[in-house]
N, C-alpha and C. Protein backbone atom coordinates (compact mmCIF):
# COMPACT_ATOMS: atom_id res chain seq x y z
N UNK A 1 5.36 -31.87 -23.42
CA UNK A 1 5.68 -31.05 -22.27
C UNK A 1 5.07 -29.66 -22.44
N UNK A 2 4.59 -29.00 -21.40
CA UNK A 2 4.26 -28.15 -21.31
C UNK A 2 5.04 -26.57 -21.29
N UNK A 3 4.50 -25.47 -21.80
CA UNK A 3 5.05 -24.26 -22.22
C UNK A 3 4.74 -23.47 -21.38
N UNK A 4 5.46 -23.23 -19.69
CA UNK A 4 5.00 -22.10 -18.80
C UNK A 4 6.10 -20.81 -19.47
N UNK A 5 4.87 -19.87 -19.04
CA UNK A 5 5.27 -18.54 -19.24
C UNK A 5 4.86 -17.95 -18.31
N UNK A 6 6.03 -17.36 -17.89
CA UNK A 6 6.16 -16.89 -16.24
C UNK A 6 6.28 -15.34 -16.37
N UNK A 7 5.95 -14.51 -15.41
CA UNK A 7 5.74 -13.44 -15.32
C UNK A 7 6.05 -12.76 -13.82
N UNK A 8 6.87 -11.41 -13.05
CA UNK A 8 7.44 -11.82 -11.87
C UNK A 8 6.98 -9.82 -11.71
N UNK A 9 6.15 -9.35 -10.61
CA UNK A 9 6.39 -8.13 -9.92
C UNK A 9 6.46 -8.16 -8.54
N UNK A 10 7.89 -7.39 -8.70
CA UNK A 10 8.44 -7.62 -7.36
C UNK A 10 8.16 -6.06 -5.99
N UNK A 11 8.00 -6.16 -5.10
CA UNK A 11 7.89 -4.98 -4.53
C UNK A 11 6.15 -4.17 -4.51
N UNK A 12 5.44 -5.24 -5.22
CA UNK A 12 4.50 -4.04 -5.26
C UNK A 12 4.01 -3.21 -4.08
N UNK A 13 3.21 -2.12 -4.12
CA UNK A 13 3.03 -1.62 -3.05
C UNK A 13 1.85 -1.82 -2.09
N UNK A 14 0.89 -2.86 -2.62
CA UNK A 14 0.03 -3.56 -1.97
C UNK A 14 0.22 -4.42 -1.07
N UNK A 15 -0.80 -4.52 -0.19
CA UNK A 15 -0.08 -6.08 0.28
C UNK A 15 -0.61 -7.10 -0.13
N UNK A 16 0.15 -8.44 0.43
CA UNK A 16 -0.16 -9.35 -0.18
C UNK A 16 -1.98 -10.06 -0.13
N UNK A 17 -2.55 -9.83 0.80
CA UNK A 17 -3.75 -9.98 1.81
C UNK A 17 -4.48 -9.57 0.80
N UNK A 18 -4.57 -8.33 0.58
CA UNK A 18 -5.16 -7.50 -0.66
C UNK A 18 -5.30 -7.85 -1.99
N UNK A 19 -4.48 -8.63 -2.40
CA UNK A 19 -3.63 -8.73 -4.24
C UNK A 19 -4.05 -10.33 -3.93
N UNK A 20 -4.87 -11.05 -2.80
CA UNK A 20 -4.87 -12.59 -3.17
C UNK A 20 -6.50 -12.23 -3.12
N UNK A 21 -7.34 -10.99 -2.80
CA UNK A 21 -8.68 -11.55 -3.36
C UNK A 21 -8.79 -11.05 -4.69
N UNK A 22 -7.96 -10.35 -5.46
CA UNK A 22 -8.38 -10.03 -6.88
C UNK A 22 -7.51 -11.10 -7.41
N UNK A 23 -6.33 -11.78 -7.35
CA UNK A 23 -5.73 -12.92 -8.15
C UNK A 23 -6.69 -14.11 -7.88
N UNK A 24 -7.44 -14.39 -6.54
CA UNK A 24 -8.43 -15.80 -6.49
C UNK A 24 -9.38 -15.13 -7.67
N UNK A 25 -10.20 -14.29 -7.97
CA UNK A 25 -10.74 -13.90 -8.97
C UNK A 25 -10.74 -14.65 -10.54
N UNK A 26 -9.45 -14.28 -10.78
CA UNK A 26 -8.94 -14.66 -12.25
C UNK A 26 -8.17 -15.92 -12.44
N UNK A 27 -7.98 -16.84 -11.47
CA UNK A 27 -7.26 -17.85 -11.34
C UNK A 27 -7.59 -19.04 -12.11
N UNK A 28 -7.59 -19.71 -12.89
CA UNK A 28 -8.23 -21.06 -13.87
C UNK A 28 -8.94 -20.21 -15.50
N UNK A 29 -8.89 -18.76 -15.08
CA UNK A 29 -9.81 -18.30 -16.48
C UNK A 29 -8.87 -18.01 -17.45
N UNK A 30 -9.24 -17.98 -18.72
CA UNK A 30 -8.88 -17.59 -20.16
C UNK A 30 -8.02 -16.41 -19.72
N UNK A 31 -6.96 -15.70 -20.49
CA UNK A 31 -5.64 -14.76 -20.21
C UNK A 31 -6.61 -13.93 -20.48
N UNK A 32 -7.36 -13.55 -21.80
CA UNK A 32 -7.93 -12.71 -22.44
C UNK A 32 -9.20 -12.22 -21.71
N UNK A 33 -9.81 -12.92 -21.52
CA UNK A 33 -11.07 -12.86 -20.47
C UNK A 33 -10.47 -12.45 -18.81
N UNK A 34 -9.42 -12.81 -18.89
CA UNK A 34 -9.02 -12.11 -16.79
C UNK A 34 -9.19 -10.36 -17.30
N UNK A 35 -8.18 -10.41 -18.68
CA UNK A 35 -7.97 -9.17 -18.16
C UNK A 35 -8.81 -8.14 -18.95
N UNK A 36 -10.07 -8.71 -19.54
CA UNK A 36 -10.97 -7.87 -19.48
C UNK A 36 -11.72 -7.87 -17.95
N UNK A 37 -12.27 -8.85 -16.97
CA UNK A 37 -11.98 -8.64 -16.14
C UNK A 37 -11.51 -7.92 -15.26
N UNK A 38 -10.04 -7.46 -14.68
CA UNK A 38 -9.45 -7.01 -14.24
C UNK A 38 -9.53 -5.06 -15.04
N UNK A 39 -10.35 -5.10 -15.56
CA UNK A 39 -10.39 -3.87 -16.45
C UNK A 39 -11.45 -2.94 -15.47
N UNK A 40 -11.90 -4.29 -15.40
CA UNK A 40 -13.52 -3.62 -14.28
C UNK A 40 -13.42 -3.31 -12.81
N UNK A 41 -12.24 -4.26 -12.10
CA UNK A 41 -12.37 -4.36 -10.47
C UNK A 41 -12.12 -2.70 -10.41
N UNK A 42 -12.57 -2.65 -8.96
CA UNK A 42 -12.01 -1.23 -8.25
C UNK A 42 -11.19 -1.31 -7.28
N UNK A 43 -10.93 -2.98 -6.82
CA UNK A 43 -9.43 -3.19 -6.03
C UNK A 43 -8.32 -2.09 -6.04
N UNK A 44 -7.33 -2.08 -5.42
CA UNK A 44 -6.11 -1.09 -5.81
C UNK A 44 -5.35 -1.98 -6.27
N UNK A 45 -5.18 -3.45 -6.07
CA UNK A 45 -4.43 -4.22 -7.18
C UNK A 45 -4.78 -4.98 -8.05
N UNK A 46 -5.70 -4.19 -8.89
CA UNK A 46 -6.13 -5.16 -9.90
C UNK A 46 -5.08 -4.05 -10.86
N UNK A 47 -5.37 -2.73 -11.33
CA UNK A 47 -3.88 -2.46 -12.03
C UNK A 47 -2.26 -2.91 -12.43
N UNK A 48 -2.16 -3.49 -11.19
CA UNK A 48 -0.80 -3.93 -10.92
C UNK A 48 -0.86 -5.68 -11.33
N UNK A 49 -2.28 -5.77 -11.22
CA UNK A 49 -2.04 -7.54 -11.85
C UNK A 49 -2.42 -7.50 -13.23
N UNK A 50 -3.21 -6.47 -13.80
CA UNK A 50 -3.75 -6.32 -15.03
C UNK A 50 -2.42 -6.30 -15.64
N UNK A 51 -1.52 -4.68 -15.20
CA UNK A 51 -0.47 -5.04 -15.75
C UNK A 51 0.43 -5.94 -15.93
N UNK A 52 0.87 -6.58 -14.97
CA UNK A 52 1.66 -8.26 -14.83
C UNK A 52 1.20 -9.31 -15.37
N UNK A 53 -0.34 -9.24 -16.03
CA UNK A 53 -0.80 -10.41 -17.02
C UNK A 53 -0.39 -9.83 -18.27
N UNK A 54 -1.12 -8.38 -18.52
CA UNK A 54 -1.07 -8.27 -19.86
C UNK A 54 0.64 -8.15 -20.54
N UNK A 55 1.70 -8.00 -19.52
CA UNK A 55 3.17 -8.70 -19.84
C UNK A 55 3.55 -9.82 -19.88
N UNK A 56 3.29 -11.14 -19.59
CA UNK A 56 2.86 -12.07 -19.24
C UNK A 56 2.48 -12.52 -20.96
N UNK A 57 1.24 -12.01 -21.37
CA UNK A 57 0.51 -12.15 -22.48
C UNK A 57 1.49 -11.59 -23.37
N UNK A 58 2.49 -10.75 -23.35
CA UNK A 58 2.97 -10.03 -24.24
C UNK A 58 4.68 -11.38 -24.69
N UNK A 59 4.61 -11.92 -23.51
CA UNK A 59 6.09 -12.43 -23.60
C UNK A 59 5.84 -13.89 -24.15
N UNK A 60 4.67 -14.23 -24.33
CA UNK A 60 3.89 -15.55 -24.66
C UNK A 60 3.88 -15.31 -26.40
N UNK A 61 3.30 -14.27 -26.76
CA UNK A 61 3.14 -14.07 -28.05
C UNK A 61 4.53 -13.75 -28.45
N UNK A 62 5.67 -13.05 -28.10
CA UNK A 62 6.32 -12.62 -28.74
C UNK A 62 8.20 -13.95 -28.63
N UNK A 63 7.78 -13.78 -27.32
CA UNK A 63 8.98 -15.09 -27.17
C UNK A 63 8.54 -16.59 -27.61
N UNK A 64 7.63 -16.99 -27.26
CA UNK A 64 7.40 -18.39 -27.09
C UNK A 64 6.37 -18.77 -28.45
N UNK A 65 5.73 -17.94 -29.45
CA UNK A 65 5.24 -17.75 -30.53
C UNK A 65 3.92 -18.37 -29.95
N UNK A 66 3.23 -18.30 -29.01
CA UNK A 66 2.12 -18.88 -28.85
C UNK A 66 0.64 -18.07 -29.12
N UNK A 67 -0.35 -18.44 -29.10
CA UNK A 67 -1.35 -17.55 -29.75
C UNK A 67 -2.19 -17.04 -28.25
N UNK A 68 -2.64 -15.98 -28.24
CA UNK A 68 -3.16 -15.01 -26.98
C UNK A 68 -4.65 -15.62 -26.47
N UNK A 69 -5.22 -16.43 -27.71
CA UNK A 69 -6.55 -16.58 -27.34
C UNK A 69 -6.50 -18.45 -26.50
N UNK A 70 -5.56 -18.99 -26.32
CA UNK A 70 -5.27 -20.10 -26.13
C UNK A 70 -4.49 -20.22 -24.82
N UNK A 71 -4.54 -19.38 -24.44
CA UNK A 71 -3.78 -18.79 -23.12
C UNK A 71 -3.94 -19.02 -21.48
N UNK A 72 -4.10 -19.46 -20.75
CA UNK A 72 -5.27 -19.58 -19.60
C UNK A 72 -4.15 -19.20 -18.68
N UNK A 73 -4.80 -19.15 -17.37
CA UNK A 73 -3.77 -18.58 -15.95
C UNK A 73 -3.92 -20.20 -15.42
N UNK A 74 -2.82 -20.40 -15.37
CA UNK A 74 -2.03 -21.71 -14.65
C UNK A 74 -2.36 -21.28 -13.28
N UNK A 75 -1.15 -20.77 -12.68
CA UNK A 75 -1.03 -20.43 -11.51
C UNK A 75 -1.01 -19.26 -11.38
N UNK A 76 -1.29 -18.33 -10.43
CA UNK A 76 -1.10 -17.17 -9.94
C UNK A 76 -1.13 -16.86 -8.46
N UNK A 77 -0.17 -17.01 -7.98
CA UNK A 77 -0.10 -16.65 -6.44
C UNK A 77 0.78 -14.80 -5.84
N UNK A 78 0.47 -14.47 -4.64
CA UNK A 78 1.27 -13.68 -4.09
C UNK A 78 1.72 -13.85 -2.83
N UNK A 79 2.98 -13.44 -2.75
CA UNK A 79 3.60 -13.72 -1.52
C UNK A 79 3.93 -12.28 -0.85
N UNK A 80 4.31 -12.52 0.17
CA UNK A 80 5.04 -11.01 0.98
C UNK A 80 5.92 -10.61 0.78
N UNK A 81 6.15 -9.68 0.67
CA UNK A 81 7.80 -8.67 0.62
C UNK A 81 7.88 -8.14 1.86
N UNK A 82 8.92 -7.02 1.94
CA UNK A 82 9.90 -6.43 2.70
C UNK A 82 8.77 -5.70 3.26
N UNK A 83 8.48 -5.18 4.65
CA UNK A 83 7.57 -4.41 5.19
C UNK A 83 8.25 -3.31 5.55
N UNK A 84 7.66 -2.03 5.24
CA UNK A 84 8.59 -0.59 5.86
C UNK A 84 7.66 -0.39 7.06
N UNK A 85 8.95 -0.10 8.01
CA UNK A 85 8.07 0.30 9.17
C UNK A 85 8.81 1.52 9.60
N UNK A 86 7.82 2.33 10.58
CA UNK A 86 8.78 3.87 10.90
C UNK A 86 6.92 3.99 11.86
N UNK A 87 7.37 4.84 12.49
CA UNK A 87 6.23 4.97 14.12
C UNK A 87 5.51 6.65 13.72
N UNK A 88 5.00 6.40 14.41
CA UNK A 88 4.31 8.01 14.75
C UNK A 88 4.02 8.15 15.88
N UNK A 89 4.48 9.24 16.10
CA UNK A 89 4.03 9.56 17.67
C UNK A 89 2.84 10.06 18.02
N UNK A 90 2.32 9.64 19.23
CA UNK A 90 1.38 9.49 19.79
C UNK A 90 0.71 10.27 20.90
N UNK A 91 -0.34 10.16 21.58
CA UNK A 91 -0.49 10.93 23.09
C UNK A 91 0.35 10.08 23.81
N UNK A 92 0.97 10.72 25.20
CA UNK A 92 0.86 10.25 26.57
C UNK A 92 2.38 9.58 26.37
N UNK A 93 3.39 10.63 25.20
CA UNK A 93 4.56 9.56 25.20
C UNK A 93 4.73 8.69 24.83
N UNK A 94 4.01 7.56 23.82
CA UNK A 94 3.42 6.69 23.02
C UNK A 94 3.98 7.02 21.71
N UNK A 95 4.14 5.52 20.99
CA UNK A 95 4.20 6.17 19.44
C UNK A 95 3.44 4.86 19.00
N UNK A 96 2.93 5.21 17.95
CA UNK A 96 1.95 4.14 17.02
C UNK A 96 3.15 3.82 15.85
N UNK A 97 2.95 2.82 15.73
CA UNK A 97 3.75 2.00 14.45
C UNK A 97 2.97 1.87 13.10
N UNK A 98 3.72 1.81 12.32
CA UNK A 98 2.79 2.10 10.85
C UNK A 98 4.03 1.16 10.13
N UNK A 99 2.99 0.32 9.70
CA UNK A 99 3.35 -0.61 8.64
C UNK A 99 3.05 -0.94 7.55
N UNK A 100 4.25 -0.55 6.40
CA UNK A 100 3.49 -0.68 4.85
C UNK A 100 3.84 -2.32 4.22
N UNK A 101 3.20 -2.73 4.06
CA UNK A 101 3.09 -4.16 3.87
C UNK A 101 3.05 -3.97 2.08
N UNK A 102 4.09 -5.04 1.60
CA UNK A 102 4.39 -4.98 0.29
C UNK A 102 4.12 -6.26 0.00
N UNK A 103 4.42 -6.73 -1.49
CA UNK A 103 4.07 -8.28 -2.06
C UNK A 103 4.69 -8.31 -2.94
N UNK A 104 4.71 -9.46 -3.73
CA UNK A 104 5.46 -10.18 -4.56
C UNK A 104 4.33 -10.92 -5.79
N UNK A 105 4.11 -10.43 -6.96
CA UNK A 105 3.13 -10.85 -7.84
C UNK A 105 4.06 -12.03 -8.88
N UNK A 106 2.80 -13.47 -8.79
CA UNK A 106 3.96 -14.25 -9.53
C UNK A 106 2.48 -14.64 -10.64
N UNK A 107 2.64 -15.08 -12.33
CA UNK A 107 2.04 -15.56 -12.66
C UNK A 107 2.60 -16.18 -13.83
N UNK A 108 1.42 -17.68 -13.86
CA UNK A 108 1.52 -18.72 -14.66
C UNK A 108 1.19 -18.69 -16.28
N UNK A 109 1.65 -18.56 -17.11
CA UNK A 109 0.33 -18.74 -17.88
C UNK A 109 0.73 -20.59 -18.92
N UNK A 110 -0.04 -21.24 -19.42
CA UNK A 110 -0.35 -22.47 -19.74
C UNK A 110 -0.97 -22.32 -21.18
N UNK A 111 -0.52 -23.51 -22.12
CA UNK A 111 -1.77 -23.28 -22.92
C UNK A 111 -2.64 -24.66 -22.69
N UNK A 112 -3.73 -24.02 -23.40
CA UNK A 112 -5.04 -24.42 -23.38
C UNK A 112 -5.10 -25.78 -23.74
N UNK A 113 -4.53 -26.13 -25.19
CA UNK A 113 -4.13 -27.90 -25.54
C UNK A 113 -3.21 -28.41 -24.80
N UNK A 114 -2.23 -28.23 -24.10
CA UNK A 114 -1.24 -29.10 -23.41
C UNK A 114 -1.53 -29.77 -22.17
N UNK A 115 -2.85 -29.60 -22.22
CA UNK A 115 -3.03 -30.88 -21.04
C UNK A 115 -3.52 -31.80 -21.00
């Protein structure tokens, strides 16, 4: 049986739209290799996933005694969170709506022999 090591950021301040073209990126590759990777993007959520792997990587080695270089991304998806909304006003009596669109960072990690 297999050893998932799960990893969970909740709230981030990206949205989700945003945080699924840098997670399609790193999705099937080596833990170690994403997040050199992810070292390089200029996304605004590659930080926030860099960080959520390299915890991820941290809870693998230290809870589950597994080794870092053997590591790969299983799954990694994002979903939507809570959207803040609040308006601005506008010409002509009008108000414009402004919506901050948030997400939900989830990731897999697998090892490398267990399949």
């Amino acid at each position: 049986m297999a050893t998932d090591v799960r990893a969970k950021l909740g709230n981030c301040g990206v949205s989700a739209q945003k945080t699924r073209l840098v997670i399609n990126e790193i999705r099937g590759t080596n833990a170690v290799e994403a997040l050199a990777k992810l070292s390089f993007m200029t996304q605004g959520a590659a930080p926030h996933v860099k960080k959520l792997l390299a915890s991820a990587v941290a809870n693998a080695e230290e809870n589950f005694g597994l080794d870092r270089d053997d590591l790969y991304v299983y799954r990694i998806f994002a979903d939507e969170a809570a959207t803040r909304k609040w308006r601005r006003f506008g010409a002509r009596g009008r108000f414009k709506p402004i919506l901050r669109r948030n997400s939900h960072i989830t990731v897999i990690l697998r090892e490398r022999g267990d399949e």
